[in-house]
C-alpha atoms as a PDB file:
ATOM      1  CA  UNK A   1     158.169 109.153 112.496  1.00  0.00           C
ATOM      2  CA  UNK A   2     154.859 107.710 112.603  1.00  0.00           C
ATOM      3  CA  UNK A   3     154.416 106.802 116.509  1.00  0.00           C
ATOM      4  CA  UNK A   4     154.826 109.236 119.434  1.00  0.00           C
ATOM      5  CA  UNK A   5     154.885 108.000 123.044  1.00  0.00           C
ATOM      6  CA  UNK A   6     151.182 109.265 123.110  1.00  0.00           C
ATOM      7  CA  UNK A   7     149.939 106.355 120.952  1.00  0.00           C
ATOM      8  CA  UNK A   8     150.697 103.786 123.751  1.00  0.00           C
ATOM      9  CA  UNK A   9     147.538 103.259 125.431  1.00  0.00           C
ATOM     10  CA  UNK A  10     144.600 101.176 125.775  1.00  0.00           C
ATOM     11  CA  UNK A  11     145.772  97.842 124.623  1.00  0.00           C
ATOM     12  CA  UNK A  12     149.473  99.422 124.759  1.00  0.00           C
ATOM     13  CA  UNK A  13     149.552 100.705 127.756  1.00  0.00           C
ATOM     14  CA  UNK A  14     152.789 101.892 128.498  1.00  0.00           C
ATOM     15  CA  UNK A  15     153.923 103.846 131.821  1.00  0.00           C
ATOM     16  CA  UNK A  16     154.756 107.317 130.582  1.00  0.00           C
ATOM     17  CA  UNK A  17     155.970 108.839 133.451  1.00  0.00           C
ATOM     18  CA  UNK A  18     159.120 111.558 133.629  1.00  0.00           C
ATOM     19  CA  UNK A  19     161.571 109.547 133.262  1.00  0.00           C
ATOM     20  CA  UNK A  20     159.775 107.012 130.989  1.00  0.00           C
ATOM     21  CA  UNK A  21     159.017 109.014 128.049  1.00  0.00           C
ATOM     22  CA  UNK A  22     162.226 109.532 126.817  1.00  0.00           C
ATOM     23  CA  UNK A  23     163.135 105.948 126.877  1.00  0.00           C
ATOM     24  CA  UNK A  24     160.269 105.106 125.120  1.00  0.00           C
ATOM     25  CA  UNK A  25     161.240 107.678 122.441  1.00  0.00           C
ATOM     26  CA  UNK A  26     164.282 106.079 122.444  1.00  0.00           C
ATOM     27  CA  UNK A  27     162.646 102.922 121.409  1.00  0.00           C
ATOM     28  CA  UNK A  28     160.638 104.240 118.955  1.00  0.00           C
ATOM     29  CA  UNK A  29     163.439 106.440 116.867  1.00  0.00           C
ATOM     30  CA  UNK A  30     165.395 102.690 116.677  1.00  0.00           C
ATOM     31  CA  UNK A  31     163.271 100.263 115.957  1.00  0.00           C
ATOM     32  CA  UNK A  32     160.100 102.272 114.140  1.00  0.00           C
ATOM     33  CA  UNK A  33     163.063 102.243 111.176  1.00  0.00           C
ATOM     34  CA  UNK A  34     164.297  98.973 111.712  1.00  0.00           C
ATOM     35  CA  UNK A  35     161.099  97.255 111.159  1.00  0.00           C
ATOM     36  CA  UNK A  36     159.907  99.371 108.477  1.00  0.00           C
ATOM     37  CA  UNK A  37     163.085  98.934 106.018  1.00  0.00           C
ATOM     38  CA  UNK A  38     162.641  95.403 107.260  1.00  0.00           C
ATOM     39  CA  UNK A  39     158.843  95.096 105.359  1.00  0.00           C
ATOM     40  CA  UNK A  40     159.934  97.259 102.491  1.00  0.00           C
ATOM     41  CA  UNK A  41     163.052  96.982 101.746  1.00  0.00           C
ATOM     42  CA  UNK A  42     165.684  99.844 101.883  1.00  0.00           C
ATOM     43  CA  UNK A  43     164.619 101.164  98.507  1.00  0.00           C
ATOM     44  CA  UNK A  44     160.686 101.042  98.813  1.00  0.00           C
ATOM     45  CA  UNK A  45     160.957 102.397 102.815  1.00  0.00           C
ATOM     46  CA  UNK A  46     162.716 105.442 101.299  1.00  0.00           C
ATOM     47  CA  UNK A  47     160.403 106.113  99.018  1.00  0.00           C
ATOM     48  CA  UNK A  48     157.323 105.554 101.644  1.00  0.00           C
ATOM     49  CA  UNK A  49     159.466 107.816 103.807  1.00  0.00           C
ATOM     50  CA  UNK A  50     159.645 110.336 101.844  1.00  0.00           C
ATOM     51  CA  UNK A  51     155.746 110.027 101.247  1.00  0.00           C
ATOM     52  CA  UNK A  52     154.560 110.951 104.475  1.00  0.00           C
ATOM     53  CA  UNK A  53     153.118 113.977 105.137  1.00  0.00           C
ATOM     54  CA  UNK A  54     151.973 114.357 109.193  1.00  0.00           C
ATOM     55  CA  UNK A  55     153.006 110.914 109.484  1.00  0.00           C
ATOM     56  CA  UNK A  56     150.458 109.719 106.787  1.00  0.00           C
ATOM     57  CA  UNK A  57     151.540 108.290 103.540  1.00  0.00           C
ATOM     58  CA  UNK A  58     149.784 110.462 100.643  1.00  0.00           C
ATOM     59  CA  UNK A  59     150.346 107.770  97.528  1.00  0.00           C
ATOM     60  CA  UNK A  60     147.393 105.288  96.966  1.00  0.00           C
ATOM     61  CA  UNK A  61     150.243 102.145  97.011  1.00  0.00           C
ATOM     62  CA  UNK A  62     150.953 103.382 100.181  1.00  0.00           C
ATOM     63  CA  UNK A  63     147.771 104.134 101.922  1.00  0.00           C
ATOM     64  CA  UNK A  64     146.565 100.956 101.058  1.00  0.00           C
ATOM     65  CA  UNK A  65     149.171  99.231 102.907  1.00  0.00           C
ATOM     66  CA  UNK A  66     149.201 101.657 105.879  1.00  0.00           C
ATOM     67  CA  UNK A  67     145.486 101.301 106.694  1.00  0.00           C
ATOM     68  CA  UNK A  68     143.765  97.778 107.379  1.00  0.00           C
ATOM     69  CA  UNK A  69     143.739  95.625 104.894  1.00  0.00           C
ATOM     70  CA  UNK A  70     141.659  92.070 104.390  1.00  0.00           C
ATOM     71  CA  UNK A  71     141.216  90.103 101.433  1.00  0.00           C
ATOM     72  CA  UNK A  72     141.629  86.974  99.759  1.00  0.00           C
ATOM     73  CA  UNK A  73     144.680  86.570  97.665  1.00  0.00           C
ATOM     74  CA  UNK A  74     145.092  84.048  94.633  1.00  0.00           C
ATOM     75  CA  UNK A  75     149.082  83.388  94.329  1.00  0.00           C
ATOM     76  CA  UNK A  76     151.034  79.736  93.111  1.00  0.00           C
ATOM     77  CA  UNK A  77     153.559  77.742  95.413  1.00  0.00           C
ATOM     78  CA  UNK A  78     155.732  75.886  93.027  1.00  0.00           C
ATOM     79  CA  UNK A  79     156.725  72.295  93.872  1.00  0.00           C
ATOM     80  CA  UNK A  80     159.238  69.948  91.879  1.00  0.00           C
ATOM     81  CA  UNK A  81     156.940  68.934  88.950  1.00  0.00           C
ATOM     82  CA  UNK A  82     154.198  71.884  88.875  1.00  0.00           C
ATOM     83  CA  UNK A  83     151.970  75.009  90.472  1.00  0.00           C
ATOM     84  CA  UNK A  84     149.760  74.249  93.152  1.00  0.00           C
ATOM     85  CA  UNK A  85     147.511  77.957  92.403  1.00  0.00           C
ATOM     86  CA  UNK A  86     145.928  78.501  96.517  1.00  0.00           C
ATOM     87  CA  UNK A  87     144.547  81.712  98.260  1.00  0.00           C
ATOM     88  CA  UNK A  88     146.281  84.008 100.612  1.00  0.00           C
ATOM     89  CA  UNK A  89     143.964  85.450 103.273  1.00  0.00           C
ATOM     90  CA  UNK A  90     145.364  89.193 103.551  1.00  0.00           C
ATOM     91  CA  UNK A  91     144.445  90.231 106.960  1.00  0.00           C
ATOM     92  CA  UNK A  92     145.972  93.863 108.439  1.00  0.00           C
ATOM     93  CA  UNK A  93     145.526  96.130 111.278  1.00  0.00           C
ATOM     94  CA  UNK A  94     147.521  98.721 109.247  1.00  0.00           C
ATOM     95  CA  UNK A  95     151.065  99.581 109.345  1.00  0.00           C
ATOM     96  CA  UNK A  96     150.588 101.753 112.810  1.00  0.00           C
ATOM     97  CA  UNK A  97     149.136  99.452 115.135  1.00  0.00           C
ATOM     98  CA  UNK A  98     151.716  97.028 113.248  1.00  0.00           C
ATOM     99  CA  UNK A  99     154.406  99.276 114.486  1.00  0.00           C
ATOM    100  CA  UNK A 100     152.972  99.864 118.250  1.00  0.00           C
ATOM    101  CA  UNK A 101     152.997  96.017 118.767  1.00  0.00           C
ATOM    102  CA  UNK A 102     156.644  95.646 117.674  1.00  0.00           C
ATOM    103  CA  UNK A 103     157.846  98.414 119.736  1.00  0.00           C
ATOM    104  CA  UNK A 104     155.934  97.262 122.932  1.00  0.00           C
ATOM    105  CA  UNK A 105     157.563  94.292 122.689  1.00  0.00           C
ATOM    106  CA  UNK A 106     161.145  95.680 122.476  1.00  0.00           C
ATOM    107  CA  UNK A 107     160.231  98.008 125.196  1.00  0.00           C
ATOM    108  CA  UNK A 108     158.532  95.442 127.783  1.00  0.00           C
ATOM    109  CA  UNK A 109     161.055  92.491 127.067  1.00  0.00           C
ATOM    110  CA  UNK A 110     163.787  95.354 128.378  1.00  0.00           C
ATOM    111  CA  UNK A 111     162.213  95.958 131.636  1.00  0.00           C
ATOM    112  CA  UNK A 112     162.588  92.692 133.180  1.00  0.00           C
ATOM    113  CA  UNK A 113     166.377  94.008 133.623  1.00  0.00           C
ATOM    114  CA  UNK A 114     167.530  97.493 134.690  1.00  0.00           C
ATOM    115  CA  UNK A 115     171.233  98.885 134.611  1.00  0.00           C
ATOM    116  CA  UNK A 116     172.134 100.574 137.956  1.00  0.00           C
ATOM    117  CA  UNK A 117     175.195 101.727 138.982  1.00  0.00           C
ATOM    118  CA  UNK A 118     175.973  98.348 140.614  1.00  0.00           C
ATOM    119  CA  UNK A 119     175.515  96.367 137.521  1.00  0.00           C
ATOM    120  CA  UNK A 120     172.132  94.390 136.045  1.00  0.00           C
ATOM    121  CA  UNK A 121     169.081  94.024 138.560  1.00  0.00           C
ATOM    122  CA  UNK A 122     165.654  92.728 138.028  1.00  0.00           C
ATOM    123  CA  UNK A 123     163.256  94.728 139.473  1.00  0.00           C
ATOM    124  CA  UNK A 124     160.971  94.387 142.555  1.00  0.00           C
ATOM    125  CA  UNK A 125     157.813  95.523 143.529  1.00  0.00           C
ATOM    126  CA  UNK A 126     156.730  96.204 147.089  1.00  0.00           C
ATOM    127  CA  UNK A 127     152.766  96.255 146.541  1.00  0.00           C
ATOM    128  CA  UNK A 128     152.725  93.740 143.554  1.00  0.00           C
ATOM    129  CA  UNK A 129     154.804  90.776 142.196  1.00  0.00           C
ATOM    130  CA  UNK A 130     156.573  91.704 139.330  1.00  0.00           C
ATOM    131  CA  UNK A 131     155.017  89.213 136.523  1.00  0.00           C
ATOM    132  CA  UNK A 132     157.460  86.758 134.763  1.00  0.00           C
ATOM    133  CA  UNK A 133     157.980  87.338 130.908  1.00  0.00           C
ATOM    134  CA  UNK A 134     156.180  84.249 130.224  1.00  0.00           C
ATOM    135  CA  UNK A 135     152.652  85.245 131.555  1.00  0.00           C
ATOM    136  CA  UNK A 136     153.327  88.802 130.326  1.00  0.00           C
ATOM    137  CA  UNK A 137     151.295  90.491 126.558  1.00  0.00           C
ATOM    138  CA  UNK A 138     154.485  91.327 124.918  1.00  0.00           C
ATOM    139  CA  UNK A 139     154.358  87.872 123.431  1.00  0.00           C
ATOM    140  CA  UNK A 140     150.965  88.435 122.026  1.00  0.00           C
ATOM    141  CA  UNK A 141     151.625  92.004 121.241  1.00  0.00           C
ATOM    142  CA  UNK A 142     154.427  91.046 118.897  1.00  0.00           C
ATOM    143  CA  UNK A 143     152.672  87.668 117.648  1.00  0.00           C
ATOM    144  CA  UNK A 144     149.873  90.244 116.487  1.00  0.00           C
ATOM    145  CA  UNK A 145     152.147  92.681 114.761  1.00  0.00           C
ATOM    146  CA  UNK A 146     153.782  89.694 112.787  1.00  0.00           C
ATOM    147  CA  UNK A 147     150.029  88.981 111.226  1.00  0.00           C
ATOM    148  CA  UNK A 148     150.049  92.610 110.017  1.00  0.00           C
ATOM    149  CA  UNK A 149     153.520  92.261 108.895  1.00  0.00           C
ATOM    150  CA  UNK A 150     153.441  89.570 107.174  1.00  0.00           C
ATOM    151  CA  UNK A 151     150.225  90.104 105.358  1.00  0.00           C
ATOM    152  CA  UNK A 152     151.459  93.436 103.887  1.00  0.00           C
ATOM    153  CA  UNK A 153     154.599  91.628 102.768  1.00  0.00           C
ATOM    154  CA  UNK A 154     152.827  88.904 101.221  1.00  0.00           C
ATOM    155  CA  UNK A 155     150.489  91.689  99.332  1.00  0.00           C
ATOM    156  CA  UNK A 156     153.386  94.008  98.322  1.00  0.00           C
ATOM    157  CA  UNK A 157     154.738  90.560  96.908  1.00  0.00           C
ATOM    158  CA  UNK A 158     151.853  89.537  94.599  1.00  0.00           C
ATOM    159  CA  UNK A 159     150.425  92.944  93.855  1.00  0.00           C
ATOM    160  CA  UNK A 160     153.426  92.656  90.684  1.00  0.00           C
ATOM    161  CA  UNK A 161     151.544  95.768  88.324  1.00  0.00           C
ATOM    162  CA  UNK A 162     150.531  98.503  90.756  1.00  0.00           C
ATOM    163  CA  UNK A 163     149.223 101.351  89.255  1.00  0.00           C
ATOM    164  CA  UNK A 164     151.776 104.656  89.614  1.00  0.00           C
ATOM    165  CA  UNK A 165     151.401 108.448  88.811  1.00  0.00           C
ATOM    166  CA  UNK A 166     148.071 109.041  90.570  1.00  0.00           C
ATOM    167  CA  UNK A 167     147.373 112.913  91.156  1.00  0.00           C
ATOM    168  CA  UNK A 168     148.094 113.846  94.622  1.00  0.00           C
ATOM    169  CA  UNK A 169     148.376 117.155  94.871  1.00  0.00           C
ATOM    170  CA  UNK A 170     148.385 120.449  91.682  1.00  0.00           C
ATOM    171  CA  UNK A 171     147.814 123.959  91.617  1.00  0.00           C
ATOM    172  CA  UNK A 172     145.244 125.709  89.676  1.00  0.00           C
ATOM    173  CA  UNK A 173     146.756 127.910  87.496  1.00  0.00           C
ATOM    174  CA  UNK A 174     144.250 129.453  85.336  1.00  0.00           C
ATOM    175  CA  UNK A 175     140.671 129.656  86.387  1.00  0.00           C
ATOM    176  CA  UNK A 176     138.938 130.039  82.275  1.00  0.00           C
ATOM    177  CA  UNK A 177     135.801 131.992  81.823  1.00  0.00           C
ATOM    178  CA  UNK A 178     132.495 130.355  80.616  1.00  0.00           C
ATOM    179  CA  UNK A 179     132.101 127.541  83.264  1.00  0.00           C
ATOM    180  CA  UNK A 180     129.229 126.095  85.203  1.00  0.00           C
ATOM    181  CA  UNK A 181     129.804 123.526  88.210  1.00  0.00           C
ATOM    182  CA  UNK A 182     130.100 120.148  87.045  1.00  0.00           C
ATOM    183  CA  UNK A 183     130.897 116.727  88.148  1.00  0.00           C
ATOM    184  CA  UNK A 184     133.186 113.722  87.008  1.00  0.00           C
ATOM    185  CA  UNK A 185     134.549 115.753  84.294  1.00  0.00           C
ATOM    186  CA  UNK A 186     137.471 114.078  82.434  1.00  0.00           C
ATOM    187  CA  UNK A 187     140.613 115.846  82.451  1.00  0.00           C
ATOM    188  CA  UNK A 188     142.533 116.577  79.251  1.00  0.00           C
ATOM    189  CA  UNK A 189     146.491 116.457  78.699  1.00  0.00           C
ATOM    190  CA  UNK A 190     149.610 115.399  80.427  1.00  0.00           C
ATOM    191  CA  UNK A 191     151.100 111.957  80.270  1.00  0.00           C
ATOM    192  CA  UNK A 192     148.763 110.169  82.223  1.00  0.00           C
ATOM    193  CA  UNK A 193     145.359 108.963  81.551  1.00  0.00           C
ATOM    194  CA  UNK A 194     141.589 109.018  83.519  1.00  0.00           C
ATOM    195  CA  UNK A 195     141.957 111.709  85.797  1.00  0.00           C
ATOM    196  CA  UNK A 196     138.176 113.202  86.722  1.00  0.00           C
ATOM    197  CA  UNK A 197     137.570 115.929  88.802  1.00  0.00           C
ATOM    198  CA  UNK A 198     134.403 117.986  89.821  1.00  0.00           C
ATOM    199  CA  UNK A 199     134.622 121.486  89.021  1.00  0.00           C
ATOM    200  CA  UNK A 200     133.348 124.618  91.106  1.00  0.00           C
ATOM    201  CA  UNK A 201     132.786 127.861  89.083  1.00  0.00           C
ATOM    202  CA  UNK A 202     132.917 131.148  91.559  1.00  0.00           C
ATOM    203  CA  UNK A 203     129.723 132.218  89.946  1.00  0.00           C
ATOM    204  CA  UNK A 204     130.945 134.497  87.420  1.00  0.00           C
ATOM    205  CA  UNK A 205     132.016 131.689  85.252  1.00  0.00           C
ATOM    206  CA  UNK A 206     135.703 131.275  86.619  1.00  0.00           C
ATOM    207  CA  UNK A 207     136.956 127.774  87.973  1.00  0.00           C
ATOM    208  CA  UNK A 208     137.827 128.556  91.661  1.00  0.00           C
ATOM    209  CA  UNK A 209     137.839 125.150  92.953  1.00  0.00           C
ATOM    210  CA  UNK A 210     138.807 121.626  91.309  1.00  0.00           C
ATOM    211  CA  UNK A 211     138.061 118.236  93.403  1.00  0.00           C
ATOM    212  CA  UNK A 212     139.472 114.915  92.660  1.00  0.00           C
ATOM    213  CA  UNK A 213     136.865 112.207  91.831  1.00  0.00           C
ATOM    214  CA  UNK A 214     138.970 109.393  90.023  1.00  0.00           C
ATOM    215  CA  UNK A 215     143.062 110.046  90.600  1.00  0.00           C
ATOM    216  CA  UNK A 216     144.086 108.409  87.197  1.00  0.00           C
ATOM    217  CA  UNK A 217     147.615 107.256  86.800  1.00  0.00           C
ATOM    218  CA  UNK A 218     150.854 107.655  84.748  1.00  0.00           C
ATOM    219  CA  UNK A 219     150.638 111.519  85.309  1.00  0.00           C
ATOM    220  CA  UNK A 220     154.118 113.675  86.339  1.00  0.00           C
ATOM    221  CA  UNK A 221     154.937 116.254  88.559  1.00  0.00           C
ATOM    222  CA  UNK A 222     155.040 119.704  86.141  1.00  0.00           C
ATOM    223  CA  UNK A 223     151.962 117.887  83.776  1.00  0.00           C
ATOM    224  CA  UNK A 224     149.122 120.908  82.974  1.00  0.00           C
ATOM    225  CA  UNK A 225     146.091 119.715  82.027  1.00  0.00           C
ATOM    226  CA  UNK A 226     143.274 121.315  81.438  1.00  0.00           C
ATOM    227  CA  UNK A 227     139.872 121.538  82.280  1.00  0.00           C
ATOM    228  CA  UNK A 228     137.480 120.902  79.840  1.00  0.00           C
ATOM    229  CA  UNK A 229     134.022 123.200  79.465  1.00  0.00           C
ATOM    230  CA  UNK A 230     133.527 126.798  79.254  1.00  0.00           C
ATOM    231  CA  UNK A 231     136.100 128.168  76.785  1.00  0.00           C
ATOM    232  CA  UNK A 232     138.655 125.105  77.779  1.00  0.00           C
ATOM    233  CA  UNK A 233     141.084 127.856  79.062  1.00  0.00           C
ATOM    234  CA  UNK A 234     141.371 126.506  82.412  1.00  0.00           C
ATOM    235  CA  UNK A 235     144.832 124.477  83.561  1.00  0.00           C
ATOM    236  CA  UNK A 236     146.293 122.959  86.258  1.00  0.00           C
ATOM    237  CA  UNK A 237     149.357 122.180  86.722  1.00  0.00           C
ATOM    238  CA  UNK A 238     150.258 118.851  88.899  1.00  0.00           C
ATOM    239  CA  UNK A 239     153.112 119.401  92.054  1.00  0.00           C
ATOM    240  CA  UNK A 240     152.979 115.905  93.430  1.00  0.00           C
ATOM    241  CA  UNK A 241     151.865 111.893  92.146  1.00  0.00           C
ATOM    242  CA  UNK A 242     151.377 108.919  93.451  1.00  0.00           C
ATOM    243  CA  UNK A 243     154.734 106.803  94.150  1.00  0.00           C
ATOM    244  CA  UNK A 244     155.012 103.290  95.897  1.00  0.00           C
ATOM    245  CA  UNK A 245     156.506 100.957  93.136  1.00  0.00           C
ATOM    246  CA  UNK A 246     156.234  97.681  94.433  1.00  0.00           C
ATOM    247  CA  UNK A 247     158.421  95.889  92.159  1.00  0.00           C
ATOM    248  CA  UNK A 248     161.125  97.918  93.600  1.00  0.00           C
ATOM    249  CA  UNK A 249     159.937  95.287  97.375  1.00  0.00           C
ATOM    250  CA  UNK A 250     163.181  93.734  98.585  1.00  0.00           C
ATOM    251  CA  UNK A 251     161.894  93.018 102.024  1.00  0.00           C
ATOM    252  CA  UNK A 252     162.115  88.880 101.898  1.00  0.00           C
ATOM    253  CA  UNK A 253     162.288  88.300 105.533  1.00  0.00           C
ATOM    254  CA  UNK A 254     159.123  86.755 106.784  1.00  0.00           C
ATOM    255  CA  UNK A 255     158.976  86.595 110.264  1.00  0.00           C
ATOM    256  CA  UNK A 256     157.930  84.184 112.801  1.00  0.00           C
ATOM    257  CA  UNK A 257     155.554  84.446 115.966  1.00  0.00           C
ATOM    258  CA  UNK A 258     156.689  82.966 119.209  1.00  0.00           C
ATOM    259  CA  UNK A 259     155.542  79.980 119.958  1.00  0.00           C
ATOM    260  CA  UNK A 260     155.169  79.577 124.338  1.00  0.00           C
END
């Protein structure tokens, strides 16, 4: 999951107390999904599911849509006898705040009627008036979240040739002998291309620490590449790219902010 019932505060303030928390949970472990495969599509959310690492995507087609995102976007609307070509403004909190906005909603909307034993009640307050729904922020929580929403949808949609195969993650698995430190060296090998790294050299000539300056693309897991100076005996071998293919996007609902 990416929320926890600690991220609601400050502009999502939501009572936490003991008997709170668990509801709010609740929420979160239904509709955190929901929304997601909603945006993505059931394909594309399992793949950014299964991208997260301590709730944070690791693939660049990912991160890019989980953090904020603003820019203009050129795209075409298509009319009965041509293509009107426009721009898209692109404008994202990031898939997180996103998420908190939807969820508050669901969650506030809910307390304006509690189950008892004796059947539905609406709540009462006896030191404050219990505010109706219409002058309450869930509406503008929501209508927020939507902007986010539907800006990442619309640039999953015209982002048609996203780069794939980035390195993420490798092991070094020989260190060489002969090398100095250097910087923005490019890699060698594999089945990807323009992977540059900046190598550390443990100061007896062996490569004891490789940093990634430019992730390249195409590469696969298992690839060993290897790292060019010294005597160019020094490999690594990759354990984990960069997924997010957004042509496999089936999410087509758009959806619409409430109007009061």
């Amino acid at each position: 999951m990416i929320l926890s019932t600690t991220d609601f505060t400050g502009k999502y303030q939501i009572s936490t107390g003991m008997y709170d928390t668990a509801k709010l949970q609740d929420y979160i472990n239904r509709y955190e999904p929901r929304y997601l495969k909603e945006l993505f599509g059931v394909s594309l959310y399992n793949d950014f599911q299964s991208d997260l690492l301590n709730n944070v995507p690791q693939s660049p087609n990912f991160l890019v849509v989980f953090n904020p995102l603003s820019e203009d976007m050129g795209y075409n609307f298509y009319y009965f006898n041509g293509i009107y070509e426009g721009v898209n403004q692109i404008d994202s909190e990031g898939i997180k705040e996103m998420l908190k906005g939807f969820i508050y909603f669901e969650y506030v909307k809910d307390l304006s009627n509690q189950i008892t034993p004796i059947g539905l009640v609406k709540p009462q307050n006896e030191n404050s008036t219990v505010a109706n729904t219409l002058f309450s922020m869930m509406y503008t929580r929501y209508n927020e979240a939507i902007r986010s929403y539907n800006s990442i949808r619309d640039f999953i949609k015209y982002t048609s040739t996203p780069s794939l195969g980035q390195v993420i993650d490798f092991n070094l698995t020989a260190g060489g002998t002969g090398y100095v430190n250097a910087t923005n060296v490019t890699v060698t090998g594999g089945s990807g291309t323009g992977l540059k790294v900046d190598i550390t050299e443990d100061g007896t000539g062996i490569v004891d620490e490789v940093t990634v300056v430019d992730a390249g693309k195409n590469y696969k897991i298992g690839d060993i590449l290897t790292l060019p100076g010294g005597n160019n005996d020094a490999t690594i071998e990759l354990t984990y790219v960069g997924i997010g293919d957004y042509r496999k996007f089936r999410g087509v609902r758009k959806l619409t902010a409430y109007w009061l």
